[in-house]
C-alpha atoms as a PDB file:
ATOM      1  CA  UNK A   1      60.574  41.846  22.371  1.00  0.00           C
ATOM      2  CA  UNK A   2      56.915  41.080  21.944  1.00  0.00           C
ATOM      3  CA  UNK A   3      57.827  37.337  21.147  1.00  0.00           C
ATOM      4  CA  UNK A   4      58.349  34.856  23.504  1.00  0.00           C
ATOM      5  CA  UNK A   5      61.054  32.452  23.310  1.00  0.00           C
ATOM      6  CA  UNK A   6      59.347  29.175  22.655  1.00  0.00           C
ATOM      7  CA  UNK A   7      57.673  30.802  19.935  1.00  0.00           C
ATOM      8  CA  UNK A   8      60.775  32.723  19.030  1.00  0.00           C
ATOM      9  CA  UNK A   9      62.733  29.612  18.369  1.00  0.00           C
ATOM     10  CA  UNK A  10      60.288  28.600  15.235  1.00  0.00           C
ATOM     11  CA  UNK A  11      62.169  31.354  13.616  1.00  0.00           C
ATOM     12  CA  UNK A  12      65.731  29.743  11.978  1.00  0.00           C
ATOM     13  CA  UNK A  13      63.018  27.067  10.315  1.00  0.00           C
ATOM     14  CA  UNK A  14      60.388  29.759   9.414  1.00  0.00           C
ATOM     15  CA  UNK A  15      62.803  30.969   7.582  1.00  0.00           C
ATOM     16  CA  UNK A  16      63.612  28.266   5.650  1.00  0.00           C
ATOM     17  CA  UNK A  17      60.271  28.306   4.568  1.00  0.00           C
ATOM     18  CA  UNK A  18      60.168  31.798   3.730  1.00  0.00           C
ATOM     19  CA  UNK A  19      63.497  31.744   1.511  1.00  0.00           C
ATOM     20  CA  UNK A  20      61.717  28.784  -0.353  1.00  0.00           C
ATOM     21  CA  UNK A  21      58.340  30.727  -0.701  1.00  0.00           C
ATOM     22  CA  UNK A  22      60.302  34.153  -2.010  1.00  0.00           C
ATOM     23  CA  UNK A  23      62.519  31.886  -4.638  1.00  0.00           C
ATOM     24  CA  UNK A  24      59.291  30.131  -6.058  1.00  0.00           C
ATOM     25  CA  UNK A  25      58.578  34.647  -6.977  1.00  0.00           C
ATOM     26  CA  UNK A  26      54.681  33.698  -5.748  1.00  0.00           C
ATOM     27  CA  UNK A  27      52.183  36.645  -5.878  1.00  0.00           C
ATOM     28  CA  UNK A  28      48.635  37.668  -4.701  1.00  0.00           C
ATOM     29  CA  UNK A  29      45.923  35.065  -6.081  1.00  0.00           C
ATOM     30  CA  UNK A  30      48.130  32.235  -7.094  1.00  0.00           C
ATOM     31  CA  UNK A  31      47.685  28.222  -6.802  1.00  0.00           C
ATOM     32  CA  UNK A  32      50.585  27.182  -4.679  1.00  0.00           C
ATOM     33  CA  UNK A  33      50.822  23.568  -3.977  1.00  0.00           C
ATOM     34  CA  UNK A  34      52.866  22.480  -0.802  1.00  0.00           C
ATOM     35  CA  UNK A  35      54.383  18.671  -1.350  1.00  0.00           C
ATOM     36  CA  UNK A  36      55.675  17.716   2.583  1.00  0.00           C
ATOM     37  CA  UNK A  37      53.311  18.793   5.222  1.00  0.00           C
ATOM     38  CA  UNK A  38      56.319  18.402   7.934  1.00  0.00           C
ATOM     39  CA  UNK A  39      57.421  21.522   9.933  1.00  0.00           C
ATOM     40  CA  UNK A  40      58.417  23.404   6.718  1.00  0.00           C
ATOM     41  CA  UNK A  41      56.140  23.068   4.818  1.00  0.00           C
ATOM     42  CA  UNK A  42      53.399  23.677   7.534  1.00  0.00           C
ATOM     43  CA  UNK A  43      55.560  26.662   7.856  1.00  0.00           C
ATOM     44  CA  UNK A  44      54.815  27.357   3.936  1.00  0.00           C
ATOM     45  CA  UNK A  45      51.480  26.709   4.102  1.00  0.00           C
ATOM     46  CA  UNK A  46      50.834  29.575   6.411  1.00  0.00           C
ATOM     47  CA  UNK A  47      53.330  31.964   5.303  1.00  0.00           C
ATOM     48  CA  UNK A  48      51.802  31.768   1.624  1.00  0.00           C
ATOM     49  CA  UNK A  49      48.087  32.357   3.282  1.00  0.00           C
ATOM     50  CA  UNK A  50      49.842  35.723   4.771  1.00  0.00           C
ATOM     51  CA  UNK A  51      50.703  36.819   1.160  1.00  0.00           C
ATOM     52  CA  UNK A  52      47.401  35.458  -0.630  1.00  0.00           C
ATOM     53  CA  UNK A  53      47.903  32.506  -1.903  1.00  0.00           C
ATOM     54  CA  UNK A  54      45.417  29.722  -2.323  1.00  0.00           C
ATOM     55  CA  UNK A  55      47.412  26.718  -1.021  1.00  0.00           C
ATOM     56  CA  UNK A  56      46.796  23.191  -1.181  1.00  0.00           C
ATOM     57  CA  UNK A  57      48.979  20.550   0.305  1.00  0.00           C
ATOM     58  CA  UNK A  58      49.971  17.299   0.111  1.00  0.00           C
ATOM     59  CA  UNK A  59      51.235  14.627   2.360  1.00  0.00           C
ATOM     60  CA  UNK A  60      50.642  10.657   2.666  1.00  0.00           C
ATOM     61  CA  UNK A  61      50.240  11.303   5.979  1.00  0.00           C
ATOM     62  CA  UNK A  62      46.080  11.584   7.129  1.00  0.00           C
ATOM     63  CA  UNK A  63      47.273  13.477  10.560  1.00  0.00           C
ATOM     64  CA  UNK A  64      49.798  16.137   8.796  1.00  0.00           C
ATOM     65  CA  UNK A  65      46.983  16.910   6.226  1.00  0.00           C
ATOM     66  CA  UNK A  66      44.524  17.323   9.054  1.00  0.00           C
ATOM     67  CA  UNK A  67      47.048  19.658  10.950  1.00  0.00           C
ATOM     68  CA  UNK A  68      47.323  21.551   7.438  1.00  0.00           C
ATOM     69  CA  UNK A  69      43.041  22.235   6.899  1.00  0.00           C
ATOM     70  CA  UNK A  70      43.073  23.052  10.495  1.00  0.00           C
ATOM     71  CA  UNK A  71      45.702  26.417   9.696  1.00  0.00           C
ATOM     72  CA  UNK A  72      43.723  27.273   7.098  1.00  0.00           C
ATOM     73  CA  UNK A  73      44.757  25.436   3.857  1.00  0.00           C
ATOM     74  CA  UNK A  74      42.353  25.399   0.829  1.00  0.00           C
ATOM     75  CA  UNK A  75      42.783  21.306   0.155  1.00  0.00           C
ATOM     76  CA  UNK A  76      45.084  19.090   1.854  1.00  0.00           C
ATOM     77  CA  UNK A  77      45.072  15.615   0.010  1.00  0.00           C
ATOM     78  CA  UNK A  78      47.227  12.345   1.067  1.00  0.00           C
ATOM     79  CA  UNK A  79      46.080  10.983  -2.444  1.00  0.00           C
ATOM     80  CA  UNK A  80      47.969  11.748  -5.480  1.00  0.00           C
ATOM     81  CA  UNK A  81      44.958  11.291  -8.236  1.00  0.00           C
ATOM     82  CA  UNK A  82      43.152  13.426  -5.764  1.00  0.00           C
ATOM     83  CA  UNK A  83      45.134  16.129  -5.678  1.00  0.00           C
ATOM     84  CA  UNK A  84      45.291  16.459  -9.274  1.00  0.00           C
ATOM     85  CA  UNK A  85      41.534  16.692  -9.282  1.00  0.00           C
ATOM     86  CA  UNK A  86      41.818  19.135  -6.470  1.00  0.00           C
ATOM     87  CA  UNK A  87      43.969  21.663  -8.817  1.00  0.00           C
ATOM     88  CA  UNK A  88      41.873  20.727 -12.021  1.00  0.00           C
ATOM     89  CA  UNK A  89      38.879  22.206  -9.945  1.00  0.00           C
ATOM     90  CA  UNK A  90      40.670  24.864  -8.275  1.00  0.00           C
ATOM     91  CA  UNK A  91      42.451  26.633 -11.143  1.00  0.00           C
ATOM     92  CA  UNK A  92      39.663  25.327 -14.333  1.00  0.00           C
ATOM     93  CA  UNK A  93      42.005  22.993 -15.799  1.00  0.00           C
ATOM     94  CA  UNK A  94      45.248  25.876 -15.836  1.00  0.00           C
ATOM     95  CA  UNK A  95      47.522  24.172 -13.373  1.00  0.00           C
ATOM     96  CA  UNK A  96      49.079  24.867 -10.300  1.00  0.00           C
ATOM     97  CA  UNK A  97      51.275  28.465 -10.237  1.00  0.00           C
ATOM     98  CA  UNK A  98      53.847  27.068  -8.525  1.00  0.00           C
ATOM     99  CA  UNK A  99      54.933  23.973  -6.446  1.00  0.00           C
ATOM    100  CA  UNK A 100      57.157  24.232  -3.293  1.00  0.00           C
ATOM    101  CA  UNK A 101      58.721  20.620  -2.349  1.00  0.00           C
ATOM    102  CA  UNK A 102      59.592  20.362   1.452  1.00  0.00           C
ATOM    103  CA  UNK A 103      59.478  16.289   1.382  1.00  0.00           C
ATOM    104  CA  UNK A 104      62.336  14.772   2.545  1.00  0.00           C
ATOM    105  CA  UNK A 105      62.544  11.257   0.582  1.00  0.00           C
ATOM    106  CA  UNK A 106      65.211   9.605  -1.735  1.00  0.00           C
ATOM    107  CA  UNK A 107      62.613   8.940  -4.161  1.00  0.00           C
ATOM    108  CA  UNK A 108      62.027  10.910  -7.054  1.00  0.00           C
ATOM    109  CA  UNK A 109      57.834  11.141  -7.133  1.00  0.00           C
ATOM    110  CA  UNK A 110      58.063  14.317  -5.208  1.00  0.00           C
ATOM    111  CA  UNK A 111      59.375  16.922  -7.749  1.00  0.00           C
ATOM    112  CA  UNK A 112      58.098  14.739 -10.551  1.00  0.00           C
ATOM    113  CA  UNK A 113      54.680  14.947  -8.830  1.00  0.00           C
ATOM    114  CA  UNK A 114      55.190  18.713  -8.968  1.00  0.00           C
ATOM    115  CA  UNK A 115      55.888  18.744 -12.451  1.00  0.00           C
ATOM    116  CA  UNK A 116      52.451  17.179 -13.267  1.00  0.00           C
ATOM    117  CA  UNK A 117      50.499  19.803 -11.072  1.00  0.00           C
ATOM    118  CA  UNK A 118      52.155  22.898 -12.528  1.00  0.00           C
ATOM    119  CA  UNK A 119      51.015  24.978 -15.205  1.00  0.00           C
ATOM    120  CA  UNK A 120      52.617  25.870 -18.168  1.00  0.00           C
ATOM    121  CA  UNK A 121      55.587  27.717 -17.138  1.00  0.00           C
ATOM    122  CA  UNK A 122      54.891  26.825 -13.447  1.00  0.00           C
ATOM    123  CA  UNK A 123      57.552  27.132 -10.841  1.00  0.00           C
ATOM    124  CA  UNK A 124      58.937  24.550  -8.862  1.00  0.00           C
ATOM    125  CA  UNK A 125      61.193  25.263  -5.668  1.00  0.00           C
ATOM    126  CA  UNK A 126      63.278  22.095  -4.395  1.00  0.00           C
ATOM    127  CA  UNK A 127      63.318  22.341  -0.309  1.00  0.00           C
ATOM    128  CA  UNK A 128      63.881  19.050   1.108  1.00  0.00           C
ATOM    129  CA  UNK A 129      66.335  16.118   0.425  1.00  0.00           C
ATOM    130  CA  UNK A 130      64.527  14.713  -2.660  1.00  0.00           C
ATOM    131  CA  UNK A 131      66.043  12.360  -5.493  1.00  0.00           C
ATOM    132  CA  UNK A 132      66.170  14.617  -8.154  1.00  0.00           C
ATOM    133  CA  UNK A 133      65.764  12.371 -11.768  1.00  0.00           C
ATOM    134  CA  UNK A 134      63.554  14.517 -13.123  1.00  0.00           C
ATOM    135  CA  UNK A 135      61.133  13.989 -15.765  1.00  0.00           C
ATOM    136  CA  UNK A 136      62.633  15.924 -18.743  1.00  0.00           C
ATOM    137  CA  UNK A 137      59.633  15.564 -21.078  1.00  0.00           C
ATOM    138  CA  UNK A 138      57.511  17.184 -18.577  1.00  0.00           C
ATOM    139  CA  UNK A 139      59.685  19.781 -17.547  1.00  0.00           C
ATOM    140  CA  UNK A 140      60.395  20.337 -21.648  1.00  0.00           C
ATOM    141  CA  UNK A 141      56.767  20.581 -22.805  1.00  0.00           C
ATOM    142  CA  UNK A 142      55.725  22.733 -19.728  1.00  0.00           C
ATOM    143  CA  UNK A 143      58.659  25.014 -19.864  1.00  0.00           C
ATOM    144  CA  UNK A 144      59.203  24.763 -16.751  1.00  0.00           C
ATOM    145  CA  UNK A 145      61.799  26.677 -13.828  1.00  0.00           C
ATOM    146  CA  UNK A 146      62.913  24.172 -11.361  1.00  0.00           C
ATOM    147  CA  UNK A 147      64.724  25.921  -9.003  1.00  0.00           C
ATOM    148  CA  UNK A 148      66.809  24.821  -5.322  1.00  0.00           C
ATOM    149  CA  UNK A 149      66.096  27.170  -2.200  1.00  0.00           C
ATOM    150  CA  UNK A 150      69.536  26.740   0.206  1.00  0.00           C
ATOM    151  CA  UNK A 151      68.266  27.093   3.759  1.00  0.00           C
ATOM    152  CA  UNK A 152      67.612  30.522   5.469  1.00  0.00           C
ATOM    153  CA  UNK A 153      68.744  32.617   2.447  1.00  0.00           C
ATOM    154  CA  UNK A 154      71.726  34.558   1.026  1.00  0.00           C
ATOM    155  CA  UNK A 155      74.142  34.572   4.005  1.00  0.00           C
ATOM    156  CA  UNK A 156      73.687  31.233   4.612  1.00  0.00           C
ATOM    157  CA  UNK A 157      77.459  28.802   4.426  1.00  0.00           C
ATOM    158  CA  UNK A 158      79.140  32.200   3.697  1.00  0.00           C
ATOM    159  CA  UNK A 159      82.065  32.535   6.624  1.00  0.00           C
ATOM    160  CA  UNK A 160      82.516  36.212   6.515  1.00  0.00           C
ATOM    161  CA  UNK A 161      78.909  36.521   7.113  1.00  0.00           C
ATOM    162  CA  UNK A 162      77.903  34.219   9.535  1.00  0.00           C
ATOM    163  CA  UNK A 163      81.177  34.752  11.756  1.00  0.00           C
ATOM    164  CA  UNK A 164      82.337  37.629  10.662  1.00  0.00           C
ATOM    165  CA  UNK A 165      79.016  39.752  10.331  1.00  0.00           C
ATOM    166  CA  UNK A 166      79.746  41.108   7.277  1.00  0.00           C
ATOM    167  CA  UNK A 167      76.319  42.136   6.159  1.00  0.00           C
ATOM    168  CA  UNK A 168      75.238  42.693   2.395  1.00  0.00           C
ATOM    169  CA  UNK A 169      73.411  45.923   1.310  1.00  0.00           C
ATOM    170  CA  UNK A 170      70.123  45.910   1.170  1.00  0.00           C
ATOM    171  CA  UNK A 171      70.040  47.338  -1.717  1.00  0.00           C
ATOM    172  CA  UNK A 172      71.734  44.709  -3.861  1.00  0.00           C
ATOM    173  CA  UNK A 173      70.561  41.763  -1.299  1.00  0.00           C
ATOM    174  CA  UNK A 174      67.437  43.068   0.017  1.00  0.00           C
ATOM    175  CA  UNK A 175      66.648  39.321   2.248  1.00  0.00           C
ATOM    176  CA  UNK A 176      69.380  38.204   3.701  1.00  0.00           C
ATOM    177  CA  UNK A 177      69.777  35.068   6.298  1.00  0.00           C
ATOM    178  CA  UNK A 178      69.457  37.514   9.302  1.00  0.00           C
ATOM    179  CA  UNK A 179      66.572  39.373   7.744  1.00  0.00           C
ATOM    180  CA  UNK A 180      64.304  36.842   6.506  1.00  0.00           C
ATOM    181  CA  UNK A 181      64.866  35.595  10.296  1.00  0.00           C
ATOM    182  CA  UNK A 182      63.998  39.098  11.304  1.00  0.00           C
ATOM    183  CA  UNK A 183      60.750  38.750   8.972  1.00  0.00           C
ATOM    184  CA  UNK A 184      59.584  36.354  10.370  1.00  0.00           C
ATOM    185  CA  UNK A 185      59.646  37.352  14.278  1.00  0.00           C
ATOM    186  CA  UNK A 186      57.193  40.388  12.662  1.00  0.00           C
ATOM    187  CA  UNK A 187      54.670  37.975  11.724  1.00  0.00           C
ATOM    188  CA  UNK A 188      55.008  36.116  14.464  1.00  0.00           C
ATOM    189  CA  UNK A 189      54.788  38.791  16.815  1.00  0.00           C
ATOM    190  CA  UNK A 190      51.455  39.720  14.576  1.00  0.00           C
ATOM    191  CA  UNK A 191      50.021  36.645  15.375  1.00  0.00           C
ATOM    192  CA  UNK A 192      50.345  35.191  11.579  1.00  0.00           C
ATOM    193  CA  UNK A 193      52.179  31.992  12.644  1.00  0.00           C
ATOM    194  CA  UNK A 194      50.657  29.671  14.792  1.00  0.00           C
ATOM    195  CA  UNK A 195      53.521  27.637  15.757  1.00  0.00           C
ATOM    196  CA  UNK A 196      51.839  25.499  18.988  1.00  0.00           C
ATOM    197  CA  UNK A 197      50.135  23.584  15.981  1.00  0.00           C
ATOM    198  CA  UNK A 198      53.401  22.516  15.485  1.00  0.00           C
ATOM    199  CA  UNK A 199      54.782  20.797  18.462  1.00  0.00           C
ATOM    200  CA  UNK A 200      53.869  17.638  19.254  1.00  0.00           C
ATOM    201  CA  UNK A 201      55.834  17.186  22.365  1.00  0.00           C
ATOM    202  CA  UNK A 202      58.066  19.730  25.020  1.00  0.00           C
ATOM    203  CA  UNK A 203      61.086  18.119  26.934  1.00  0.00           C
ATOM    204  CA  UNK A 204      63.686  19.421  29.765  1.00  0.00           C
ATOM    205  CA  UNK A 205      67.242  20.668  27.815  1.00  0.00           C
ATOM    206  CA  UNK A 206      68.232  17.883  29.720  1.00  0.00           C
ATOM    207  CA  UNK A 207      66.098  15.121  28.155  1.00  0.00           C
ATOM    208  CA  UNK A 208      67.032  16.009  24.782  1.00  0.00           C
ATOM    209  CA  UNK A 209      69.169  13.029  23.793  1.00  0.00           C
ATOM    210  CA  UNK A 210      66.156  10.766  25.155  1.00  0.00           C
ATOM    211  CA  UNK A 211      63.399  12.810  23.444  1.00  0.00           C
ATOM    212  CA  UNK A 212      65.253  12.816  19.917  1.00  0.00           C
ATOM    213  CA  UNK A 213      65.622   8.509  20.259  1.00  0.00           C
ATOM    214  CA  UNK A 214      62.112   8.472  20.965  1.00  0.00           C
ATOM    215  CA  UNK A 215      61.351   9.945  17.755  1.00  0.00           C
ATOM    216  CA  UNK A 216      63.522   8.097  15.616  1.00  0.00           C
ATOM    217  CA  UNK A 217      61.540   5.531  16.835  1.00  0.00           C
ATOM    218  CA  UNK A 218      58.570   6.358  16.175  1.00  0.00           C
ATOM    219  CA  UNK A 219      59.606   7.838  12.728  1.00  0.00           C
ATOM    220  CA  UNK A 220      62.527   5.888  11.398  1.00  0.00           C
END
């Protein structure tokens, strides 16, 4: 009740952030590197401050990495060789903890990108639509656990849930689709989101089909 409803409608792609940062197991202290500064990994970014993460992020876009400093990110980089020095200086040579990939490319450099960053026995959690020929050397000598996150969590494509509302236990699925949503209104409401950063226009309902043409246009 304490949210309002523009806010309150960041919550479906918070949690898609939030799945990703729970399957990538992070905890207090760690390195976490975001690759995509779009809205879910801006998302990430924040969400990983909450728990006590040191992020960094990366994007080849100047303006996303700007938005990223501005909520609070350790480093954001648009520069590859950069951000490797970034997480040589950060961690004293150990490697990133983990590596969450919200780009949305065909190309492969993303999660091989990750890959480089990581530690020894890093984690890396596939988000966006990446191409996915991954570096098996890398991955080998690291030891690495690539992993996929599937949207808003366990719930999610399953008929009987989403229709239906048959829940799972807690107990045996303690973050569901529904409650990583619910999660995420809490912070919200706490003020640990700050989701105006994130909108870069506001249209009538009405104006919707014009508003989304506009942006394929401007970001084909």
């Amino acid at each position: 009740d304490s949210v309002n409803l523009k806010d309150a409608a960041f919550a479906p792609v918070s949690a898609i952030a939030m799945q990703a940062i729970r399957r990538s197991k992070v905890s207090i202290g760690e390195t976490v590197v975001v690759i995509g500064l779009g809205l879910i990994g801006l998302l990430c970014c924040q969400i990983l401050q909450r728990v006590g993460c040191r992020v960094v992020g990366y994007d080849p876009d100047t303006k996303r990495c700007e938005i990223a400093l501005a909520l609070g990110c350790k480093v954001a980089v648009e520069d590859k060789e950069a951000l490797g020095s970034e997480i040589k200086e950060l961690t004293a040579n150990l490697g990133a903890d983990s590596a969450i990939v919200c780009a949305g490319t065909p190309s492969d450099e993303p999660v091989n990108l990750s890959m480089k960053i990581a530690r020894d026995r890093g984690r890396v959690v596939v988000v966006g639509d990446v191409g996915m020929d991954i570096d098996r050397e890398e991955m080998y000598r690291k030891e690495l656990d690539i992993v996929m996150s599937r949207s808003l969590g366990p719930g999610r494509y399953d008929q009987d849930y989403e229709r239906q509302g048959r829940d799972y236990p807690p107990a045996y699925v303690r973050w569901t689709e529904a409650r990583n949503m619910a999660a995420c209104l809490e912070v919200i409401s706490e003020g640990g989101l700050d989701t105006s950063a994130l909108v870069s226009i506001e249209t009538p309902i009405d104006s919707a089909p014009k508003a989304f043409s506009e942006l394929l246009k401007n970001n084909p």
